[in-house]
Protein backbone atom coordinates (compact mmCIF):
# COMPACT_ATOMS: atom_id res chain seq x y z
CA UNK A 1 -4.48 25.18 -7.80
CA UNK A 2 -5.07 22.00 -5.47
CA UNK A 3 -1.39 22.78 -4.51
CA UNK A 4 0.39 23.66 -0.86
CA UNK A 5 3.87 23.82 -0.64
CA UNK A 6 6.13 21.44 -1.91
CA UNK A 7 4.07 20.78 -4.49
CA UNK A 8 2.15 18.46 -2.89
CA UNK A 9 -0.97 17.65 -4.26
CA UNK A 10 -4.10 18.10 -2.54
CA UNK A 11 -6.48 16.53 -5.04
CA UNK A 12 -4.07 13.44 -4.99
CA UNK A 13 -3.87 13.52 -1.33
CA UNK A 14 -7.68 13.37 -0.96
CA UNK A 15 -8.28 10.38 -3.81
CA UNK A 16 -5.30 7.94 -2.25
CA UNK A 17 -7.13 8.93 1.44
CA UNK A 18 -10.16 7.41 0.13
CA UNK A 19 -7.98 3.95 -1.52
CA UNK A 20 -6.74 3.79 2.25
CA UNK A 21 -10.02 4.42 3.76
CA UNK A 22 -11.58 1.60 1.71
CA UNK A 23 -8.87 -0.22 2.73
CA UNK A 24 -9.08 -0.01 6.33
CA UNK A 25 -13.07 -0.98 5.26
CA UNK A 26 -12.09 -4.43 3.73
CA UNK A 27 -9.62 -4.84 6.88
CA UNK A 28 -12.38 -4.11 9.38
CA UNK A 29 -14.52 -6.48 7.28
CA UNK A 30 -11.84 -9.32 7.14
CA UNK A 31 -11.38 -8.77 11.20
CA UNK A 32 -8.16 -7.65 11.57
CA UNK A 33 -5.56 -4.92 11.18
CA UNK A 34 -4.80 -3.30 7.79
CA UNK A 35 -0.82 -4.55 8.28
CA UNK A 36 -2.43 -7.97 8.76
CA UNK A 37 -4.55 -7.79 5.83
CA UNK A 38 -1.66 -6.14 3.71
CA UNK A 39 0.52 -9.36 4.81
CA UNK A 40 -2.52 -12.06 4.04
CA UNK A 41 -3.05 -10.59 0.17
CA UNK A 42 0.74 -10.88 -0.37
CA UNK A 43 0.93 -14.36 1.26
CA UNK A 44 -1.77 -14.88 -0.98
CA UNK A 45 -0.52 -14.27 -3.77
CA UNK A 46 1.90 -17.20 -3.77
CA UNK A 47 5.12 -18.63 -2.77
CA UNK A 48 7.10 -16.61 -4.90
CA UNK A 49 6.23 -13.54 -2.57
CA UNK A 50 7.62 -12.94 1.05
CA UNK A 51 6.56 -10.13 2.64
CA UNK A 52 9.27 -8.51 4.73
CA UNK A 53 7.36 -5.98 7.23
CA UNK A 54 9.82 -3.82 9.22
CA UNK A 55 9.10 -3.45 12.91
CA UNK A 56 10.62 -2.64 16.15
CA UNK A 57 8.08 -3.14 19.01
CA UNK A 58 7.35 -6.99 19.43
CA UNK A 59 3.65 -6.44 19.78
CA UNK A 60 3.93 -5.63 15.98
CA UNK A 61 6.07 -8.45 15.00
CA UNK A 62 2.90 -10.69 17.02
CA UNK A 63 0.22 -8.63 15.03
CA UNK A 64 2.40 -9.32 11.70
CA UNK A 65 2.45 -13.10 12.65
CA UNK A 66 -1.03 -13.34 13.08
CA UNK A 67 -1.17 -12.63 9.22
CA UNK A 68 -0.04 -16.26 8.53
CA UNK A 69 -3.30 -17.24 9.74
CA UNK A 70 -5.73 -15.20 7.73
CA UNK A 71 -7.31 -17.06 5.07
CA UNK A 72 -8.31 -14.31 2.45
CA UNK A 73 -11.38 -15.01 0.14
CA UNK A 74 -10.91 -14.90 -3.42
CA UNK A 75 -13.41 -11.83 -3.67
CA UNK A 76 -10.96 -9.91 -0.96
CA UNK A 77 -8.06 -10.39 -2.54
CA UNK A 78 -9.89 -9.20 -5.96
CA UNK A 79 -10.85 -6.32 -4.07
CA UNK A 80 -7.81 -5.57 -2.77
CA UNK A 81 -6.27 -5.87 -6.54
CA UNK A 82 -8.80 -3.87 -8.35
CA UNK A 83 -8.63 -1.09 -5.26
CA UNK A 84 -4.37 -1.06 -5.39
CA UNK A 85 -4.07 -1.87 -9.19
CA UNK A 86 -1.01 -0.02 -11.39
CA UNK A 87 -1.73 3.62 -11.44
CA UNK A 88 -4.93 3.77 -8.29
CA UNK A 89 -2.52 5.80 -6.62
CA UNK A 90 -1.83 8.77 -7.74
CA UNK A 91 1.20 11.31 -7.46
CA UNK A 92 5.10 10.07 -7.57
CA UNK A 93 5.95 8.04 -4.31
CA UNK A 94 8.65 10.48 -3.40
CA UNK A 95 9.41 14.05 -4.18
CA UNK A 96 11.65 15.11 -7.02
CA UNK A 97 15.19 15.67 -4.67
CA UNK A 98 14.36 11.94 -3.16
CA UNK A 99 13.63 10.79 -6.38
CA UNK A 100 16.81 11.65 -8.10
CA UNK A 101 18.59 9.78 -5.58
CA UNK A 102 16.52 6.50 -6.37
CA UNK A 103 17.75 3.91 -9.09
CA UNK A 104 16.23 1.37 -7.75
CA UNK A 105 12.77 0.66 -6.55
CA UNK A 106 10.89 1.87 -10.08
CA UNK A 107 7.74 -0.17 -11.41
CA UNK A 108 6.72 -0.54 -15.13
CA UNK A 109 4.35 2.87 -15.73
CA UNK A 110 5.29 4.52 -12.93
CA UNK A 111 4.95 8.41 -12.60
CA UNK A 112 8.01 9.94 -11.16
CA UNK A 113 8.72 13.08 -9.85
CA UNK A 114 9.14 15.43 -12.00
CA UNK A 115 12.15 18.82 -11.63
């Protein structure tokens, strides 16, 4: 039940859609893109922490720039924590075959795929 195949989870599908839709909320709020604000709350969280963000089209690497100048307020980036804190998001990150393959990568408490 709440299944299609794969064994994806529909139930799980619809809860993280809502984390991303608040998300793109606090983004729209802040005044700029969700990869922007996603860049600001991990400059924010100190200099210990450098985002990498992956791109190949320039007007995204101008976009993930633009990041360095958001100024996030303390109630944001509390938002931002309490919305994406361990275990919000629910399901494994990547389906059982992928997961097998994957040594690396795995966070304190994190569900996993399961055979």
């Amino acid at each position: 039940e709440g299944l299609i195949e794969g064994g994806f989870n529909l139930r799980a599908l619809a809860h993280n859609l809502a984390l991303a839709d608040r998300f793109f909320a606090l983004a729209e709020e802040a005044g700029c893109t969700p990869g922007q604000l996603s860049l600001a709350w991990l400059l924010a969280k100190g200099d210990h922490i450098v985002p990498i963000p992956g791109t190949r089209r320039v007007e995204r690497v101008e976009e993930n720039l633009g990041a360095a100048s958001i100024a996030l307020p303390p109630k944001t980036i509390a938002q931002i924590d309490e919305l994406f804190a361990p275990g919000a998001v629910r399901d494994p990150r990547y389906p059982t075959g992928a997961q097998a393959q994957i040594d690396t990568e795995t966070l304190p408490d994190e569900e996993l795929a399961k055979a």
